[in-house]
C-alpha atoms as a PDB file:
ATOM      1  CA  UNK A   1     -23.450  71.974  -1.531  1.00  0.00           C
ATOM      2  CA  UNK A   2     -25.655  74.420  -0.385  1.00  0.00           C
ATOM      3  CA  UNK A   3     -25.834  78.219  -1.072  1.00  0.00           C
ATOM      4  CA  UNK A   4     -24.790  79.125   2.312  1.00  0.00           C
ATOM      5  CA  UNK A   5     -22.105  76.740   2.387  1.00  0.00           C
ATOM      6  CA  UNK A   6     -20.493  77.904  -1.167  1.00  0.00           C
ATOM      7  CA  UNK A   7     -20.648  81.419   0.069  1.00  0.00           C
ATOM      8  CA  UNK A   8     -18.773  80.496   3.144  1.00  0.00           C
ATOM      9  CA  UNK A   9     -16.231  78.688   1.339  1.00  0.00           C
ATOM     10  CA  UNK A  10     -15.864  81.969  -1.362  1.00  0.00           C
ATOM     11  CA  UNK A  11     -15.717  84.098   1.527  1.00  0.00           C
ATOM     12  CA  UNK A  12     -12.656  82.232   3.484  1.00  0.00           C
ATOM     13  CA  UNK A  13     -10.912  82.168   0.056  1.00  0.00           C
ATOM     14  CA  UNK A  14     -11.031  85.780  -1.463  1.00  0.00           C
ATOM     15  CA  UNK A  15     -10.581  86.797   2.086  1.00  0.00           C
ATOM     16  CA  UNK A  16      -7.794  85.137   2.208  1.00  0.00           C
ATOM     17  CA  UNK A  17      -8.473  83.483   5.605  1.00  0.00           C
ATOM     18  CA  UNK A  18      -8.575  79.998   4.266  1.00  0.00           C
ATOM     19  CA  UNK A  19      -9.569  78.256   7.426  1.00  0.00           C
ATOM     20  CA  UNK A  20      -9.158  74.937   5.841  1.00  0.00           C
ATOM     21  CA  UNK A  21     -12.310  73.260   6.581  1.00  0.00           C
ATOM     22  CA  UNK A  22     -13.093  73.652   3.401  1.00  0.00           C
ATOM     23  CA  UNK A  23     -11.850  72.884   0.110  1.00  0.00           C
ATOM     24  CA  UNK A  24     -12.674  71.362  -3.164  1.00  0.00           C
ATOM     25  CA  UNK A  25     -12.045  67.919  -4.192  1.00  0.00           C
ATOM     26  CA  UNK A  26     -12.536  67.579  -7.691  1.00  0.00           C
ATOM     27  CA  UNK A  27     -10.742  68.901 -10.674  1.00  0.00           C
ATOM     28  CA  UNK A  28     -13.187  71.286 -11.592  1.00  0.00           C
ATOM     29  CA  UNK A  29     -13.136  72.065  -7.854  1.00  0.00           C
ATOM     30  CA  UNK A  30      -9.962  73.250  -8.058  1.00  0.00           C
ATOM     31  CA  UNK A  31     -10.030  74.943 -11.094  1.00  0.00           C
ATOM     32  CA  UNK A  32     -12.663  76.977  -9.961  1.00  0.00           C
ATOM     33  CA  UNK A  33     -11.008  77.754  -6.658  1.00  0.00           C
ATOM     34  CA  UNK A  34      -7.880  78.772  -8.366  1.00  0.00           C
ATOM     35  CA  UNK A  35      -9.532  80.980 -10.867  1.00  0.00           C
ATOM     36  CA  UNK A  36     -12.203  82.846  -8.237  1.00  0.00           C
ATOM     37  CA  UNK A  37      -9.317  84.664  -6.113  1.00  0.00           C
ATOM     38  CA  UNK A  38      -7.515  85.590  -9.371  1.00  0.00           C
ATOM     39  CA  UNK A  39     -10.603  87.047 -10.717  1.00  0.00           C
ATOM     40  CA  UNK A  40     -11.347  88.890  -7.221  1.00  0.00           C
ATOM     41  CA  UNK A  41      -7.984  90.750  -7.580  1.00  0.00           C
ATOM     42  CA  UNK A  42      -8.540  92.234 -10.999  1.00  0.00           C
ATOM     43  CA  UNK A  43     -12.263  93.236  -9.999  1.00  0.00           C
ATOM     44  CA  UNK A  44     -10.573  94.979  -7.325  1.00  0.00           C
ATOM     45  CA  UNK A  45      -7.699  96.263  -8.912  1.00  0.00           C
ATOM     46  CA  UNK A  46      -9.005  97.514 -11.962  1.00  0.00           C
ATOM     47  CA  UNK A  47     -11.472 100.026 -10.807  1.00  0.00           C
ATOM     48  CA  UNK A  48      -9.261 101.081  -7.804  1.00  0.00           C
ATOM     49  CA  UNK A  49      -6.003 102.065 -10.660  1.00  0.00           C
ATOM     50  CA  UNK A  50      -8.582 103.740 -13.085  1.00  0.00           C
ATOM     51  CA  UNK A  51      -9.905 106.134 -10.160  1.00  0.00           C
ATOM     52  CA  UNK A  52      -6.483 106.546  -8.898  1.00  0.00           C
ATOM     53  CA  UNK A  53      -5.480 107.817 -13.213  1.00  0.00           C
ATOM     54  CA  UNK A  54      -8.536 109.927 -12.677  1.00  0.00           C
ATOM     55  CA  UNK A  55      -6.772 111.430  -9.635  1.00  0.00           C
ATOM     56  CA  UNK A  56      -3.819 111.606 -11.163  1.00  0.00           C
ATOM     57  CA  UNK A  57      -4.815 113.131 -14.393  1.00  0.00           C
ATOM     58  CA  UNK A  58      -7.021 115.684 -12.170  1.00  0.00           C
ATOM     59  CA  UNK A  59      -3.894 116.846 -10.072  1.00  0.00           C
ATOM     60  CA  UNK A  60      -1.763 117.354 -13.492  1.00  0.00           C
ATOM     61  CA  UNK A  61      -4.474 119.094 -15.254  1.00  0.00           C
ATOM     62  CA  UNK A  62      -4.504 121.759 -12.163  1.00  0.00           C
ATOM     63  CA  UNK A  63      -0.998 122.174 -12.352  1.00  0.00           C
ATOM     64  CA  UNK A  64      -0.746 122.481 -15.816  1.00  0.00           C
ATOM     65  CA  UNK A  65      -2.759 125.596 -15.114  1.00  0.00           C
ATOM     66  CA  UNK A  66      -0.061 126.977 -12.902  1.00  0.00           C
ATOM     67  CA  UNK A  67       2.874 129.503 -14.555  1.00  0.00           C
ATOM     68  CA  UNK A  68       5.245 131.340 -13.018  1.00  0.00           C
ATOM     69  CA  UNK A  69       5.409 135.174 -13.609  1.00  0.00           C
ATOM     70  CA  UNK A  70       8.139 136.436 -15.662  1.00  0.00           C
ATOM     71  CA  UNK A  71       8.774 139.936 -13.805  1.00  0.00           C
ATOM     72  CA  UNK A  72       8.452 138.474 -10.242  1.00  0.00           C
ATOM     73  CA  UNK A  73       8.652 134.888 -10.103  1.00  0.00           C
ATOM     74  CA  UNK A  74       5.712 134.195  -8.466  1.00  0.00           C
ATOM     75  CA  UNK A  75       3.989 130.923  -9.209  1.00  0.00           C
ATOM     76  CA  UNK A  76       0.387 132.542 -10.621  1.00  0.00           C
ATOM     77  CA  UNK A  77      -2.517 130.757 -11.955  1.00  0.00           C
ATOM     78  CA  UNK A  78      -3.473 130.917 -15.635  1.00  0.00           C
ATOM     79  CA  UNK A  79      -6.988 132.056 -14.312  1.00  0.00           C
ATOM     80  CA  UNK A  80      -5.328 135.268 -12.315  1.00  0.00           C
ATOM     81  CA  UNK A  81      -3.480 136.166 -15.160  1.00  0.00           C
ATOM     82  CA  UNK A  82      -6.792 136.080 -17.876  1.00  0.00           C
ATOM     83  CA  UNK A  83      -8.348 139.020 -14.736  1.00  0.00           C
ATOM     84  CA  UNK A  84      -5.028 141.103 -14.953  1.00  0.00           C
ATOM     85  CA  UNK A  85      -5.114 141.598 -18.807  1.00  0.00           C
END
């Protein structure tokens, strides 16, 4: 098989597509064909979940800095309160 052709054949399968004209014959074939789409996910998945901790973590860390003030109520920032003393 050709490089254009194996590329085709990678591309209809992690796409999901799957067009049929295409497919492996051997063993190996199918090993390989199993294993690539599997493999596709976790490159995906992996970096997408650790940027959306990083989010996460982010969003917590800024609220964390939040308090509410004990005369009024009113949600303050640990920031505004470091200015007033």
């Amino acid at each position: 098989m050709s490089i254009p052709v194996t590329t085709w054949w990678g591309v209809a399968a992690l796409t999901t597509v799957g067009y049929g004209d295409m497919y492996p014959d051997t063993i190996a074939g199918q090993f390989v064909g199993a294993i690539t789409p599997i493999l596709g996910i976790g490159m995906l998945a992996l970096p997408a979940s650790t940027l959306t901790a990083g989010f996460i973590e982010e969003v917590e860390n800024e609220l964390d800095e939040r308090t509410q003030c004990p005369h009024c109520g009113k949600t303050v920032q640990l920031k505004d309160l470091d200015e007033v003393e």
